[in-house]
Protein backbone atom coordinates (compact mmCIF):
# COMPACT_ATOMS: atom_id res chain seq x y z
CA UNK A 1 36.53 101.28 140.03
CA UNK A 2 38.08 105.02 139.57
CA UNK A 3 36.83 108.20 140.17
CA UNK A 4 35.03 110.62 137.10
CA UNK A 5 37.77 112.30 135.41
CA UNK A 6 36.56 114.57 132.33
CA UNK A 7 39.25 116.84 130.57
CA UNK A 8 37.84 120.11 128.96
CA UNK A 9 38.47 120.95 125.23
CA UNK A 10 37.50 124.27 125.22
CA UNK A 11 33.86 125.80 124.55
CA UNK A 12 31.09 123.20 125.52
CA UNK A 13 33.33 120.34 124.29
CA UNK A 14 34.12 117.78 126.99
CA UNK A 15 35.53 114.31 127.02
CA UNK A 16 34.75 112.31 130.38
CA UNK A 17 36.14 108.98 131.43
CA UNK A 18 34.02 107.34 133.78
CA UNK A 19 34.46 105.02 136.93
CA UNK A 20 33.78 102.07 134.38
CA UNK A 21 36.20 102.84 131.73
CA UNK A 22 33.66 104.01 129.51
CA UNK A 23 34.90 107.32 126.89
CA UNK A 24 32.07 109.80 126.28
CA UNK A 25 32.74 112.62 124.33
CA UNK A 26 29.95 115.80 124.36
CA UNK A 27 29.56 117.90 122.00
CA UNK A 28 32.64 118.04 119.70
CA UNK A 29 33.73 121.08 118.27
CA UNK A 30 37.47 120.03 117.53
CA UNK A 31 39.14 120.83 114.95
CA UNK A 32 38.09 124.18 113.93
CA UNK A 33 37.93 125.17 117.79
CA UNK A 34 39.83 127.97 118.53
CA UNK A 35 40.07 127.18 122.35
CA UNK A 36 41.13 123.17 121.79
CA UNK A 37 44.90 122.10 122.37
CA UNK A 38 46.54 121.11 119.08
CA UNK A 39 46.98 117.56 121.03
CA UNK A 40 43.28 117.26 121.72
CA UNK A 41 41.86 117.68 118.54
CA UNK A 42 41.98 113.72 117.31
CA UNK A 43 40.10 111.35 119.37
CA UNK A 44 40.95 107.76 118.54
CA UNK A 45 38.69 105.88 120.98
CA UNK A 46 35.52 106.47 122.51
CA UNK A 47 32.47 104.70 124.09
CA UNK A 48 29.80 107.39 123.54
CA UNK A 49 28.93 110.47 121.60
CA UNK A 50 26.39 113.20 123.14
CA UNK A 51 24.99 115.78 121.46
CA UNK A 52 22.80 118.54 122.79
CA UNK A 53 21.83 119.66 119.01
CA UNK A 54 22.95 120.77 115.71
CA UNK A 55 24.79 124.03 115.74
CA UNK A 56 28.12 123.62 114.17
CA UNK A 57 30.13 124.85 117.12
CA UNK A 58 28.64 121.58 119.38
CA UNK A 59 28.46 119.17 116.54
CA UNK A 60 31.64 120.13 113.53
CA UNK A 61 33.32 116.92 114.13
CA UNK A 62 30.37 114.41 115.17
CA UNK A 63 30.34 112.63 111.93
CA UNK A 64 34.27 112.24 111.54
CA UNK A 65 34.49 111.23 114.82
CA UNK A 66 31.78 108.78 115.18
CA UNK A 67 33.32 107.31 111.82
CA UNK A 68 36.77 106.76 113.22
CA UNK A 69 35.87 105.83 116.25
CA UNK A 70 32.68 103.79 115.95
CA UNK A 71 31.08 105.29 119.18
CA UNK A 72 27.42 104.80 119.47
CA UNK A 73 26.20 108.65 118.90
CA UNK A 74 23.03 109.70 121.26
CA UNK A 75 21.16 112.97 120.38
CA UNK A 76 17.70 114.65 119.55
CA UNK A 77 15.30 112.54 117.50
CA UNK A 78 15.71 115.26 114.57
CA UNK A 79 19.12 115.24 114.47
CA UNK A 80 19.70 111.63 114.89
CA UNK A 81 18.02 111.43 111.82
CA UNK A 82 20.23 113.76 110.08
CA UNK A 83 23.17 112.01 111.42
CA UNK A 84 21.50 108.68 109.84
CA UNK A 85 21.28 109.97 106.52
CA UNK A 86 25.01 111.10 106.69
CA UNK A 87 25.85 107.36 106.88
CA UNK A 88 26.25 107.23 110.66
CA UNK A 89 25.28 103.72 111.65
CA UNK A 90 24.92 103.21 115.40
CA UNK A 91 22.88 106.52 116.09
CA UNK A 92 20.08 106.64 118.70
CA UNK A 93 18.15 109.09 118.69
CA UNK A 94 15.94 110.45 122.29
CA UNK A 95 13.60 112.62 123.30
CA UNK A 96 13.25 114.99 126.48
CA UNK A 97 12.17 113.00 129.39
CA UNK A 98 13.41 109.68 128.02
CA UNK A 99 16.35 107.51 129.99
CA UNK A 100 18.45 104.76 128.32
CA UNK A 101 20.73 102.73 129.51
CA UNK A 102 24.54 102.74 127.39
CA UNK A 103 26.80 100.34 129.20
CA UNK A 104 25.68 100.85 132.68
CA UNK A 105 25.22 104.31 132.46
CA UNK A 106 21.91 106.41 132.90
CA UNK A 107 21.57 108.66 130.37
CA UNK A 108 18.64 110.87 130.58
CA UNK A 109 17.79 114.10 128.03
CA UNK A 110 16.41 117.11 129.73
CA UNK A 111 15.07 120.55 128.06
CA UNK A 112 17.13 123.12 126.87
CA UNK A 113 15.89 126.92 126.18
CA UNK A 114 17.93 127.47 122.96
CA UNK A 115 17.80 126.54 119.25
CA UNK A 116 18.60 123.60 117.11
CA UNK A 117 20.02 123.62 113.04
CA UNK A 118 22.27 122.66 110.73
CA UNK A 119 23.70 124.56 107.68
CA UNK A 120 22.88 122.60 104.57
CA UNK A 121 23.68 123.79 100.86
CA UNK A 122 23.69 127.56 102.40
CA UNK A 123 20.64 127.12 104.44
CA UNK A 124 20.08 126.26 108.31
CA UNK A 125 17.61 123.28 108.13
CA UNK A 126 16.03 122.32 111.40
CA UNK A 127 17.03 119.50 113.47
CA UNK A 128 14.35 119.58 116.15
CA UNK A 129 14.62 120.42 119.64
CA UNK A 130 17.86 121.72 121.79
CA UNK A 131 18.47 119.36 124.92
CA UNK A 132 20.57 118.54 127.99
CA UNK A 133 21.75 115.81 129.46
CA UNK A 134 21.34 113.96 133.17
CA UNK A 135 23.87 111.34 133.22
CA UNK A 136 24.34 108.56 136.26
CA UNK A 137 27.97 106.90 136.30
CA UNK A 138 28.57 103.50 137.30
CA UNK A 139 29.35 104.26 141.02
CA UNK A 140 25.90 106.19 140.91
CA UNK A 141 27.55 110.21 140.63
CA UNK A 142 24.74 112.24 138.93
CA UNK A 143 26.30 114.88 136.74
CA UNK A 144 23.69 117.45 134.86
CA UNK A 145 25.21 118.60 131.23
CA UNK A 146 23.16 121.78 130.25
CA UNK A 147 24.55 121.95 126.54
CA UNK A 148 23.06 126.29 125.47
CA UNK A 149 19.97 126.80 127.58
CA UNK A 150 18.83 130.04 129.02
CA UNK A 151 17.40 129.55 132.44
CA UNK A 152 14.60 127.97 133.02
CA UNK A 153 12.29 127.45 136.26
CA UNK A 154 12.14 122.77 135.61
CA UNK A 155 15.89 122.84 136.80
CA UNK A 156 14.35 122.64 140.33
CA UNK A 157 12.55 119.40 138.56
CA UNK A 158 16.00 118.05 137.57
CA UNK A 159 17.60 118.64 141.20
CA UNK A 160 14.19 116.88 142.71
CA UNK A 161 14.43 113.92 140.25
CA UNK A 162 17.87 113.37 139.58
CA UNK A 163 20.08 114.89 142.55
CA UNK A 164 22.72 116.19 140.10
CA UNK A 165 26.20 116.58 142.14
CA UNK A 166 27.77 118.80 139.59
CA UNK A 167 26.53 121.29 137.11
CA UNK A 168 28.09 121.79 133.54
CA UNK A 169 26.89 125.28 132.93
CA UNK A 170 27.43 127.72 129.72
CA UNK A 171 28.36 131.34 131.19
CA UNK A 172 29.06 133.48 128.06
CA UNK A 173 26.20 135.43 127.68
CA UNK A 174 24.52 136.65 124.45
CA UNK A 175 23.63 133.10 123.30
CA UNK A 176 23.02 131.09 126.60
CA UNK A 177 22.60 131.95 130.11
CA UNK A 178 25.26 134.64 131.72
CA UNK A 179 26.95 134.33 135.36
CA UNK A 180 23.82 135.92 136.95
CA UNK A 181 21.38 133.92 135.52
CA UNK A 182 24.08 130.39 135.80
CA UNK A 183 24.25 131.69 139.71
CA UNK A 184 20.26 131.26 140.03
CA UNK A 185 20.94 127.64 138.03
CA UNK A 186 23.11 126.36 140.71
CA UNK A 187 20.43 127.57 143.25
CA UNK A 188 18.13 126.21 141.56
CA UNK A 189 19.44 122.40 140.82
CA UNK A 190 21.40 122.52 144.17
CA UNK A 191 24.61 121.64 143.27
CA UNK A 192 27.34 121.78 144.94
CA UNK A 193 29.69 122.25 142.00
CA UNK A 194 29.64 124.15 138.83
CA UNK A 195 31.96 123.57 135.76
CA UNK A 196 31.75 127.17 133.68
CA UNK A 197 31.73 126.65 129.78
CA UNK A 198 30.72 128.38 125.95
CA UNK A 199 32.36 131.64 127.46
CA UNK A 200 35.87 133.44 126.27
CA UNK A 201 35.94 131.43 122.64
CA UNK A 202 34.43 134.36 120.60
CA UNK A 203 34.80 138.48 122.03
CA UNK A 204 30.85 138.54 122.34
CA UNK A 205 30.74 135.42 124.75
CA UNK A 206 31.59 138.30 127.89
CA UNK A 207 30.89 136.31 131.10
CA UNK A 208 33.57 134.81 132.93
CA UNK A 209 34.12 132.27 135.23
CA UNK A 210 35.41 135.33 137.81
CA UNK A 211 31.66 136.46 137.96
CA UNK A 212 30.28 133.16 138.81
CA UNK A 213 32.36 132.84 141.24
CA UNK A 214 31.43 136.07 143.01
CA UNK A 215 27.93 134.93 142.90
CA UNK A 216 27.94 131.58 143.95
CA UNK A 217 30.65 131.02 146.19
CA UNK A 218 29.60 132.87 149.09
CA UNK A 219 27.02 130.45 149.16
CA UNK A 220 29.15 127.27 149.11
CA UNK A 221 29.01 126.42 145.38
CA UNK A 222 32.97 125.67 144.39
CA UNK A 223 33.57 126.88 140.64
CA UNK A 224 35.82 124.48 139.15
CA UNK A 225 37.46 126.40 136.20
CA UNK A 226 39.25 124.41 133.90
CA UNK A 227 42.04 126.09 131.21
CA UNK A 228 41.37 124.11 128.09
CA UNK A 229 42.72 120.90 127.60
CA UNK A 230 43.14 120.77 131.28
CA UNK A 231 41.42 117.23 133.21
CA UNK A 232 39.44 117.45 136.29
CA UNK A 233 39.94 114.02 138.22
């Protein structure tokens, strides 16, 4: 069995490969993505499809993908639905709080402090409820996956439940959380790692991975900052 390896395609787009061989791709925003390599933005084959809800910069490629690669897609009840009636076959759809199991992985959705739509015909339509993700890898690594959240006080709920190693954490401000408030995060879930994300893709996403790291590190949190298409092993 290998180690976690996950290679980040710029925003909140990530594509792990885990100690199992399984392909899980989160929140794809490929194509159109200013931030993703040239090379990245085609993925043949894939396990697993996560989505943390519906705006178009997590989700713009979820149906093409899904349909080229025949990954099973897991996301928010509301938008599994919507997924469904795009002709998406092998959706599931969760709910915060539940767990599944997808191949020997743990797959748990968590809250997110955000919102949730699609644009339809020229209007946003509502696809339920934001969410994150707790996932548990074959050789039992816990990672958390925020997806947008602001801060919230449960993440001491997920570190007391789950025992997350590593935090996936949006920095950028405006829309999500900023560095401060991602600093108090990492307190908060005790982690002992921190992957910044959703920051430097637009001019109004302003925090920086520079800022975290002046917050957190004196404490003993290590900022992994990844340039996009660059993989973490």
């Amino acid at each position: 069995m290998t180690k976690l390896s996950f290679q980040w395609l710029g925003h909140a787009t990530f594509l792990f490969s885990s100690p199992g061989g399984k392909r899980i791709l989160i929140d794809p925003w490929l194509t159109t993505n200013p931030a993703c390599p040239e090379s990245a933005k085609k993925v043949r084959e894939l396990d697993l499809l996560l989505l943390t809800h519906g705006h178009d910069d997590h989700i713009a490629d979820a149906v093409s993908v899904a349909r080229v690669t025949l990954a099973r897609v897991i996301a928010p009840y509301e938008l599994a639905m919507w997924l469904e009636r795009k002709g998406l076959k092998t959706v599931t759809g969760m709910n915060q709080g539940g767990t599944l199991d997808a191949g020997g992985l743990s797959i748990t959705m968590v809250p997110a402090i955000h919102s949730s739509s699609v644009e339809e015909d020229g209007r946003h339509v509502d696809v339920g409820n934001p969410c994150g993700y707790v996932i548990r890898f074959e050789d039992a690594l816990t990672i958390y996956f925020a997806g947008d959240t602001a801060l919230f006080g449960d993440m001491r709920l997920i570190a007391e439940l789950y025992r997350p190693a590593m935090a996936f954490l949006p920095i950028g401000d405006i829309y999500t959380m900023g560095p401060e408030q991602a600093a108090k995060a990492c307190e908060l879930l005790d982690v002992s790692q921190v992957v910044p994300m959703h920051y430097g893709t637009f001019s109004t996403l302003t925090g920086t991975p520079a800022r975290l790291r002046a917050l957190v590190e004196p404490r003993g949190v290590r900022v992994l900052e990844l340039k996009p298409g660059e993989t973490s092993t």
